[in-house]
N, C-alpha and C. Protein backbone atom coordinates (compact mmCIF):
# COMPACT_ATOMS: atom_id res chain seq x y z
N UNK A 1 0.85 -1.18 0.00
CA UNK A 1 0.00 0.00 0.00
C UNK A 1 0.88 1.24 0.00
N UNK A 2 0.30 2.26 -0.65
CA UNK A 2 1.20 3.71 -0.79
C UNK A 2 0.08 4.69 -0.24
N UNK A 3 0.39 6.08 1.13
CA UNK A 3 -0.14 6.77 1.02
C UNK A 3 0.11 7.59 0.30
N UNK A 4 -0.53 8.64 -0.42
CA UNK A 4 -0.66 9.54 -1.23
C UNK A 4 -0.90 10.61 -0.19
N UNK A 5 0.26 11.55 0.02
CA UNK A 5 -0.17 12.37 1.11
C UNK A 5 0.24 13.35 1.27
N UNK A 6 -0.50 15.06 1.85
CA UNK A 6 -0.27 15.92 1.83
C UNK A 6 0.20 16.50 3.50
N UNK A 7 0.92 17.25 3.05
CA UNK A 7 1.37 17.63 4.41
C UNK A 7 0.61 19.23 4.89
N UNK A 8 0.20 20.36 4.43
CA UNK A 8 -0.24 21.55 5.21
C UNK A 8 -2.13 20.93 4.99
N UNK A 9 -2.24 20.94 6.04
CA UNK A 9 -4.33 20.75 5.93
C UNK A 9 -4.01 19.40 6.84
N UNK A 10 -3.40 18.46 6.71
CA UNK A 10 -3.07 17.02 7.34
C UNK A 10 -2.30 17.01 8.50
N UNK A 11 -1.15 17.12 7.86
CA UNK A 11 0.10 17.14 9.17
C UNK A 11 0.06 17.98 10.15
N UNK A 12 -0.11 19.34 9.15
CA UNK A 12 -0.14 20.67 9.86
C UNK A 12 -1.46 21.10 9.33
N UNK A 13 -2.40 21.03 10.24
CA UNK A 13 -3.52 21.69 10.70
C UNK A 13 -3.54 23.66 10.42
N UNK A 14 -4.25 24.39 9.65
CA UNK A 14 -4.29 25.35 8.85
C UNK A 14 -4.78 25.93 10.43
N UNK A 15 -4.22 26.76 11.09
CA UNK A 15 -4.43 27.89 12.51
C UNK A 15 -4.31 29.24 12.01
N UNK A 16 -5.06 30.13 11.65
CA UNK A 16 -4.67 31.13 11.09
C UNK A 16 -4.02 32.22 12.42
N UNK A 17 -5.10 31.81 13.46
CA UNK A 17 -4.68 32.62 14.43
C UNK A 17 -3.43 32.78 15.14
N UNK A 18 -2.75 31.80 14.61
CA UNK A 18 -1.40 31.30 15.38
C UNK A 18 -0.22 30.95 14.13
N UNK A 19 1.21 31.34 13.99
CA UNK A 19 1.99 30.84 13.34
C UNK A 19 2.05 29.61 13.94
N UNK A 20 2.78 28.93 12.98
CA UNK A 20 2.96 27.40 13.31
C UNK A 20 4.52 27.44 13.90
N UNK A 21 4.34 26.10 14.84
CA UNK A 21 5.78 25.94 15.29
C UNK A 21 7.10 25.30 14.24
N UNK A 22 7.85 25.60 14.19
CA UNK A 22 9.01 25.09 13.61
C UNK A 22 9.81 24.38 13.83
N UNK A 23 10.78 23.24 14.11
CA UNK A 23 11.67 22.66 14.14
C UNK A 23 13.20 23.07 13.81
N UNK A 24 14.33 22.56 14.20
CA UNK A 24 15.76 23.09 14.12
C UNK A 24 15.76 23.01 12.48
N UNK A 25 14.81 21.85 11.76
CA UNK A 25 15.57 21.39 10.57
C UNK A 25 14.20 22.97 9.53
N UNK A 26 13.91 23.66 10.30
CA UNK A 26 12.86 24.62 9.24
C UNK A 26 11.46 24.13 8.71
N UNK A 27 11.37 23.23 9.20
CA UNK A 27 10.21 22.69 8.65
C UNK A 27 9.13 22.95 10.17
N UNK A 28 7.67 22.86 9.48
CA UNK A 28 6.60 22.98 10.87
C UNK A 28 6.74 21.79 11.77
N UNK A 29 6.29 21.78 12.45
CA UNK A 29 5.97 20.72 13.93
C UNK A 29 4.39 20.32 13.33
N UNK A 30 4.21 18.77 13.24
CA UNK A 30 3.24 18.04 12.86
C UNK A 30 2.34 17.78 14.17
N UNK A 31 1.31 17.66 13.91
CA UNK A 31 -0.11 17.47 15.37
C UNK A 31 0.42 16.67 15.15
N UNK A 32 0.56 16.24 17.02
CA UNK A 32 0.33 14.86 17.37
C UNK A 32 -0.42 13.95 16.85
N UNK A 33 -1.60 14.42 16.98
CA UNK A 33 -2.73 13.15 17.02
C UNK A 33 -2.33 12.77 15.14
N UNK A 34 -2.13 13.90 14.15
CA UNK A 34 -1.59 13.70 12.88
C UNK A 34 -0.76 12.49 13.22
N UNK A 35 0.32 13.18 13.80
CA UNK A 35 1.65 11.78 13.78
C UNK A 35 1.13 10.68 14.31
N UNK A 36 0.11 10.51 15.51
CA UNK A 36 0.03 8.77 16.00
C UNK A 36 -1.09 8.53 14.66
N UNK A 37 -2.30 9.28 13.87
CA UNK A 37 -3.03 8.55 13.16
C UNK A 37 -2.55 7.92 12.16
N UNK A 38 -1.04 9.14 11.77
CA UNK A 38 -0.81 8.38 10.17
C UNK A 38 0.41 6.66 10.58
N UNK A 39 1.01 7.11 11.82
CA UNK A 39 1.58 5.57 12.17
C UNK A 39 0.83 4.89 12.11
N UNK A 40 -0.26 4.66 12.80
CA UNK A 40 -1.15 3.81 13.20
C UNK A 40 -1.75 3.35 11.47
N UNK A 41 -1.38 3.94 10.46
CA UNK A 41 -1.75 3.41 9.51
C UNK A 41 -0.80 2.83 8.73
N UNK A 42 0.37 3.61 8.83
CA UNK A 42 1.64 2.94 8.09
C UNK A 42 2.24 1.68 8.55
N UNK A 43 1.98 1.29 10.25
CA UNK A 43 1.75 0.09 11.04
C UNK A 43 0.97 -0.99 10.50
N UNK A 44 -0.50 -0.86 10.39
CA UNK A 44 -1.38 -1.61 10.20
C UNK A 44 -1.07 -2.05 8.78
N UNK A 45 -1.03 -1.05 7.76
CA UNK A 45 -0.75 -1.33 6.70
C UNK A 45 0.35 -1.61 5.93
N UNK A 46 1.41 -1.84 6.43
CA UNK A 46 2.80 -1.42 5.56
C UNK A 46 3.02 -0.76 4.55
N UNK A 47 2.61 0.65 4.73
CA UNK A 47 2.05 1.77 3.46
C UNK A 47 4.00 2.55 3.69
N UNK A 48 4.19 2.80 2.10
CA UNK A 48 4.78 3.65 2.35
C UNK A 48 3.97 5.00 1.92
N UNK A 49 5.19 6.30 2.11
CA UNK A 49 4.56 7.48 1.48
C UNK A 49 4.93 8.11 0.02
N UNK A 50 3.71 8.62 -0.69
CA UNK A 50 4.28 9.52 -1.39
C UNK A 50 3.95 10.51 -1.70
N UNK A 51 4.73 11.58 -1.38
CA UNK A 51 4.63 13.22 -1.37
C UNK A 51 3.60 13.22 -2.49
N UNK A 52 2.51 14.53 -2.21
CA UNK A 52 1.90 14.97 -3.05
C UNK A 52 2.04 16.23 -2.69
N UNK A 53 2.68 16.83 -0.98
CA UNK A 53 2.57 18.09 -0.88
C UNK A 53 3.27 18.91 -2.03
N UNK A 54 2.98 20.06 -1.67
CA UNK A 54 3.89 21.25 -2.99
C UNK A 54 5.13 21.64 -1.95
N UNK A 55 4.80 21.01 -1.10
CA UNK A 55 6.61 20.95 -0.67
C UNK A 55 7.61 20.39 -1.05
N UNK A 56 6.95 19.16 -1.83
CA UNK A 56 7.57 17.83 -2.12
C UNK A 56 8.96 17.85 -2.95
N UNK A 57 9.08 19.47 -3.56
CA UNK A 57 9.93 19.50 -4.16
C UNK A 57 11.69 20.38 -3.64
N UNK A 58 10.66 20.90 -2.28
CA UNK A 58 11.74 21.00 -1.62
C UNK A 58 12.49 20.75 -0.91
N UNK A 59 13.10 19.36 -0.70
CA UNK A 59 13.38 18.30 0.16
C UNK A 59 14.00 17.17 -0.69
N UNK A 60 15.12 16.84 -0.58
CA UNK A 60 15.32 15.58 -0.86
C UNK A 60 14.57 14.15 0.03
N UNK A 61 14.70 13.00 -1.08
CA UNK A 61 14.06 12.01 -0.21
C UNK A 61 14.87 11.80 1.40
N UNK A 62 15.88 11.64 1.27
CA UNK A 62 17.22 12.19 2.57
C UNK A 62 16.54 13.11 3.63
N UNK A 63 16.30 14.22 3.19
CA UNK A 63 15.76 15.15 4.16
C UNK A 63 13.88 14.77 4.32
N UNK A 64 13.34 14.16 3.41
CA UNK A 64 12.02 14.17 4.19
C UNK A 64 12.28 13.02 5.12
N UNK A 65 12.89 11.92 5.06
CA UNK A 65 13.28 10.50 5.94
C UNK A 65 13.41 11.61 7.09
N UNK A 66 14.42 12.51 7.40
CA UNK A 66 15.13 13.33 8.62
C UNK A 66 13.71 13.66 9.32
N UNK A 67 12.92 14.46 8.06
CA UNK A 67 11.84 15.51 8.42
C UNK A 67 10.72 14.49 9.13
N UNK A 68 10.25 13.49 8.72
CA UNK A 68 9.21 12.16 9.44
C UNK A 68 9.83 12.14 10.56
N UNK A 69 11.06 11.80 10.34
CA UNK A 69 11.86 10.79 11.94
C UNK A 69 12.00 11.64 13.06
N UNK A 70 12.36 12.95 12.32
CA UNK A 70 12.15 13.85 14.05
C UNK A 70 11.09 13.98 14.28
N UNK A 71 9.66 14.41 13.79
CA UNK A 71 8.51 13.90 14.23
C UNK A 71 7.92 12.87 14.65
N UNK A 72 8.51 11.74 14.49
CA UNK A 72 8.30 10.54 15.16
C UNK A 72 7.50 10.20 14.54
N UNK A 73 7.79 9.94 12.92
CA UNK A 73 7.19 9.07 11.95
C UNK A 73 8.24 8.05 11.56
N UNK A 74 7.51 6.68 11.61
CA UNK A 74 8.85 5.95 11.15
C UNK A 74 8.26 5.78 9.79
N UNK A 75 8.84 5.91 8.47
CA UNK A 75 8.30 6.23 7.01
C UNK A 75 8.92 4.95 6.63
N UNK A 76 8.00 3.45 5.67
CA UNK A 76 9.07 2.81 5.46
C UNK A 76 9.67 3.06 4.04
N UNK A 77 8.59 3.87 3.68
CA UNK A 77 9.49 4.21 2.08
C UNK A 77 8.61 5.80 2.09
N UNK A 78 9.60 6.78 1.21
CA UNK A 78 9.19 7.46 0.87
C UNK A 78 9.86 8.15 -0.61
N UNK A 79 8.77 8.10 -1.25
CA UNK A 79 8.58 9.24 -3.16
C UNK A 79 7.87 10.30 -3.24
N UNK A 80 8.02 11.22 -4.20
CA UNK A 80 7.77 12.31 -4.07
C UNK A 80 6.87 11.96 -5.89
N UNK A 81 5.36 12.48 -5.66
CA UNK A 81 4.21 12.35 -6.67
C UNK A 81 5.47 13.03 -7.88
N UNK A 82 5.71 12.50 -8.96
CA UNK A 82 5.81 13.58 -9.74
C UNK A 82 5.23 14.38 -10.55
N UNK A 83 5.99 15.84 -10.85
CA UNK A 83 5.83 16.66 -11.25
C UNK A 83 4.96 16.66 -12.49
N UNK A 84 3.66 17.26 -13.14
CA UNK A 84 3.65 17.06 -14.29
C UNK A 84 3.32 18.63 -14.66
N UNK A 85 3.85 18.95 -15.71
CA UNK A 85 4.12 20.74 -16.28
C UNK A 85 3.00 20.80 -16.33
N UNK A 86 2.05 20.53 -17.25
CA UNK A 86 1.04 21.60 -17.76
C UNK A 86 -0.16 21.76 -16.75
N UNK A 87 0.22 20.48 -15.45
CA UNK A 87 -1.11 20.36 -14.53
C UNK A 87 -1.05 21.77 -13.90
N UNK A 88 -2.61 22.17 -13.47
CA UNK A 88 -2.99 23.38 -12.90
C UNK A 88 -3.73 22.99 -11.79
N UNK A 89 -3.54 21.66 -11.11
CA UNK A 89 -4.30 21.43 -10.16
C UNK A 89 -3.55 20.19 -9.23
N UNK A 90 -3.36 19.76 -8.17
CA UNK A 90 -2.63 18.85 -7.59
C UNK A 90 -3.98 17.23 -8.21
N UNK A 91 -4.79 17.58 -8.08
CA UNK A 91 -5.82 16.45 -8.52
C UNK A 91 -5.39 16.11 -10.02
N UNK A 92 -5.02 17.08 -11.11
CA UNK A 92 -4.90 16.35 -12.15
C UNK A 92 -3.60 15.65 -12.32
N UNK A 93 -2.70 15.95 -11.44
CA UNK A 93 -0.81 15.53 -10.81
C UNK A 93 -1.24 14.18 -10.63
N UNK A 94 -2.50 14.09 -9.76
CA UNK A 94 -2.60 12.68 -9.01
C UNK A 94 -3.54 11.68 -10.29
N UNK A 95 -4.25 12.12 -11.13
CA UNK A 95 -4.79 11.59 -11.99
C UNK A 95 -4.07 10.88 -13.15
N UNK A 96 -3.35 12.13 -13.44
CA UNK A 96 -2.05 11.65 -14.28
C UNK A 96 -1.50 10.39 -13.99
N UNK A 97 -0.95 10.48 -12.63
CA UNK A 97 -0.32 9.83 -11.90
C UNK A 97 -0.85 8.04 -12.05
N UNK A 98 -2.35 8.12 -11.53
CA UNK A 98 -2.73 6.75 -11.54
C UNK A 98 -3.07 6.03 -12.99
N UNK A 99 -3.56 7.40 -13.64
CA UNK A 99 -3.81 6.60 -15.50
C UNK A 99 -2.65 6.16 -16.09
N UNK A 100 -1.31 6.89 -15.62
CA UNK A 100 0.55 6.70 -16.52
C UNK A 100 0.70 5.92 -16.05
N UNK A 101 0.51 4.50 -14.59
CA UNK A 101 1.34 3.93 -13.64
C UNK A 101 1.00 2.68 -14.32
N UNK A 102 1.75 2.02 -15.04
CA UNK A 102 1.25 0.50 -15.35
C UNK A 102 0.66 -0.56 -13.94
N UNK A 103 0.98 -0.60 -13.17
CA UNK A 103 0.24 -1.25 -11.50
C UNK A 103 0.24 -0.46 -10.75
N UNK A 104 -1.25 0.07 -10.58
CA UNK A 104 -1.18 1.40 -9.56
C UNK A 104 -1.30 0.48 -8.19
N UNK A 105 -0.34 0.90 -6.80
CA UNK A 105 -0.65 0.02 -5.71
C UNK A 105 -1.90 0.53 -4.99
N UNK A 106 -1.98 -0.44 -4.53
CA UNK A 106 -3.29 -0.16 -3.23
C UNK A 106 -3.15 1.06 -2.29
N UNK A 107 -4.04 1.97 -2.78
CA UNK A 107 -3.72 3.24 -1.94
C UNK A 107 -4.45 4.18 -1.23
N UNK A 108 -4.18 4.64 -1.00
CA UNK A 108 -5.15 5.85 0.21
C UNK A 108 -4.54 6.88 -0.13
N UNK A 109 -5.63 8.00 -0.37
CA UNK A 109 -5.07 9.50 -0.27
C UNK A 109 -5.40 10.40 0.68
N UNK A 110 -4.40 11.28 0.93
CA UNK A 110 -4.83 11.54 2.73
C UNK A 110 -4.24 13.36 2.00
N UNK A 111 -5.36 13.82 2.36
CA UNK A 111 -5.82 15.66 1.69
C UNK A 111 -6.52 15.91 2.12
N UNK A 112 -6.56 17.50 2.01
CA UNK A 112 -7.67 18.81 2.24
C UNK A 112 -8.10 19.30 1.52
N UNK A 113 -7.70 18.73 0.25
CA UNK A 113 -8.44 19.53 -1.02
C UNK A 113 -9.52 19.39 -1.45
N UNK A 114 -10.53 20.17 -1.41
CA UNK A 114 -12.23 19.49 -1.48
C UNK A 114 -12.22 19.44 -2.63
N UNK A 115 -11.47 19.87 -3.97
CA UNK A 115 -11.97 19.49 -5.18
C UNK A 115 -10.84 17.88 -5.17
N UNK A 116 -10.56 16.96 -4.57
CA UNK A 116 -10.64 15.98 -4.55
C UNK A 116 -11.76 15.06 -4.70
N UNK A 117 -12.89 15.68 -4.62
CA UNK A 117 -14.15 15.04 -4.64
C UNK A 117 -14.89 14.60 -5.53
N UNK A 118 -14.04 15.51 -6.81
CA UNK A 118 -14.11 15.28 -7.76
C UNK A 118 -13.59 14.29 -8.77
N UNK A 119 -12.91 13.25 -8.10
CA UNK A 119 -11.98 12.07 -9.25
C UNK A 119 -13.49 11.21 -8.81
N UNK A 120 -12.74 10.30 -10.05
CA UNK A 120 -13.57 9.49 -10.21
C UNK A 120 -14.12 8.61 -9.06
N UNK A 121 -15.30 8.07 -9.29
CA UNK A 121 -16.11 7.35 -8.10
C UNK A 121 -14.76 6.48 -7.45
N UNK A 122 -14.07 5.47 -8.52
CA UNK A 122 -13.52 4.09 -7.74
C UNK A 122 -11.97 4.67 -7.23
N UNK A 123 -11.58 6.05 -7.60
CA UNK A 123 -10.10 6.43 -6.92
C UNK A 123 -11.02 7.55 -5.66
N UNK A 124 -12.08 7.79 -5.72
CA UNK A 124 -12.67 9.09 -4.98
C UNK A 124 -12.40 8.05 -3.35
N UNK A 125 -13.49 6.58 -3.29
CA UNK A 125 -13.47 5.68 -2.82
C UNK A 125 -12.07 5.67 -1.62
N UNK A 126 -10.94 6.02 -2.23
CA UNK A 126 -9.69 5.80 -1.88
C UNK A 126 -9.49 7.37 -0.65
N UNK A 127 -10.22 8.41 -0.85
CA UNK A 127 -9.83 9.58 -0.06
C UNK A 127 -9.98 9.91 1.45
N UNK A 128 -9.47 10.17 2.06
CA UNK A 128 -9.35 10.55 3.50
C UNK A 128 -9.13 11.92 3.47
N UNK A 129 -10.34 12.76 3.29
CA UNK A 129 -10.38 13.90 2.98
C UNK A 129 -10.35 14.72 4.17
N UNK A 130 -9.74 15.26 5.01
CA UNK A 130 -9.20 15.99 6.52
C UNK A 130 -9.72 17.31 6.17
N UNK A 131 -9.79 18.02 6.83
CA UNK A 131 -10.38 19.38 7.80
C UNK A 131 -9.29 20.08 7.82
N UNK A 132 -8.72 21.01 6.84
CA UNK A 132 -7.54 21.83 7.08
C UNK A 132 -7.43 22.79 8.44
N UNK A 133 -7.89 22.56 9.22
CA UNK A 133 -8.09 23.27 10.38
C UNK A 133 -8.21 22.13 11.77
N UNK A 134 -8.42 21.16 11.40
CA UNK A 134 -8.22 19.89 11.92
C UNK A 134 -6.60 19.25 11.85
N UNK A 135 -6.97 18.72 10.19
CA UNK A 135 -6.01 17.52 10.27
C UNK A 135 -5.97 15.97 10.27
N UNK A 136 -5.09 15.42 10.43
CA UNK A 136 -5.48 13.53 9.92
C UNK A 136 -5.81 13.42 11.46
N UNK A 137 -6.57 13.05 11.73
CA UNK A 137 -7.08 12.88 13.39
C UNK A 137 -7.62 10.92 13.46
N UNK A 138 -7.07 10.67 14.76
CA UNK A 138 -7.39 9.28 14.99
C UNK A 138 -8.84 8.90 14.16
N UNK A 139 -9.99 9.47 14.62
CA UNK A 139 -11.24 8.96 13.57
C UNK A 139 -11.00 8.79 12.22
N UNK A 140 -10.75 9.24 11.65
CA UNK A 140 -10.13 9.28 10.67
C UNK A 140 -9.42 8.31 9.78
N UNK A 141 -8.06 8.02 10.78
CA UNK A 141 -7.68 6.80 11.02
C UNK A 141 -8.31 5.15 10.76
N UNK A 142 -9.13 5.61 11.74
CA UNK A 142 -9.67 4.10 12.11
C UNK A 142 -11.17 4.03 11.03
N UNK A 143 -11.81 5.37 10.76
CA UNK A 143 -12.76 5.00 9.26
C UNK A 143 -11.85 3.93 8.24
N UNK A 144 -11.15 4.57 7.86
CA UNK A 144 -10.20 4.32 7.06
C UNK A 144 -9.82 2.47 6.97
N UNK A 145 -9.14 2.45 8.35
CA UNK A 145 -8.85 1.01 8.38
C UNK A 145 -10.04 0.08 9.12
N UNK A 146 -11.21 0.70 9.51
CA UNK A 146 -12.43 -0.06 9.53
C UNK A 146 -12.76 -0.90 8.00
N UNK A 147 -12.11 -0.40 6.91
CA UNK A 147 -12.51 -0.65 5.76
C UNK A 147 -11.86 -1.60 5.11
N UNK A 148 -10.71 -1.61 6.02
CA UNK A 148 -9.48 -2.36 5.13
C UNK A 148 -9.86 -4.30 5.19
């Protein structure tokens, strides 16, 4: 299994009222309950990750391994969605993505983007659509692998 996963709306919960905390390495400080839900899935499942944030490109795979592990994600693999030029939307990145992949793996996508709602019925099926003001929160979680 591969998550498909975004990091600001998920990891980091959208607080307008508050800057977010930072870490030595520059990057934000991930919610807790974010970090135990998405273990608790990369556990259950042996999922690795792959970047869909628009951070994804600023980080080597090296430094996101660093960036999980000081948060206290243990990641067992991690890729970064690639890039496609002419897309104008992270949904058509990810569409691309699953129509180009000769064996797309078993996956979950874990976002805040409500026009996610929009792919098709049998990849829509696949979304763990979070509360940018929330975040990946244990319920969440366990919808998710109630299903599995």
């Amino acid at each position: 299994m591969i998550i498909l996963l975004d990091i600001d709306g998920v990891m980091v919960p959208a607080q307008a009222w508050r800057q977010p905390e930072f870490l030595n390495d520059g990057f934000p400080v991930f919610a807790p309950g974010a970090v135990e839900a998405l273990q608790k899935i990369i556990d259950t499942t042996n999922a690795g990750i792959m970047l869909i944030t628009s951070h994804r490109f600023s980080y080597s795979i090296d430094e996101w391994h660093a960036i999980f592990k000081l948060r206290g994600i243990n990641a067992l693999s991690i890729e970064i969605l690639p890039q496609l030029k002419d897309a104008k939307t992270r949904k058509e990145e990810i569409l691309h993505w699953l129509n180009n992949t000769v064996q797309v793996p078993d996956f979950i996508l874990i976002d805040d983007d409500k026009s996610l709602n929009g792919l098709p019925e049998n990849q829509k099926a696949r979304l763990l659509l979070t509360s940018g003001s929330l975040g990946l929160t244990a319920d969440l979680a366990e919808q998710f692998l109630a299903k599995q």
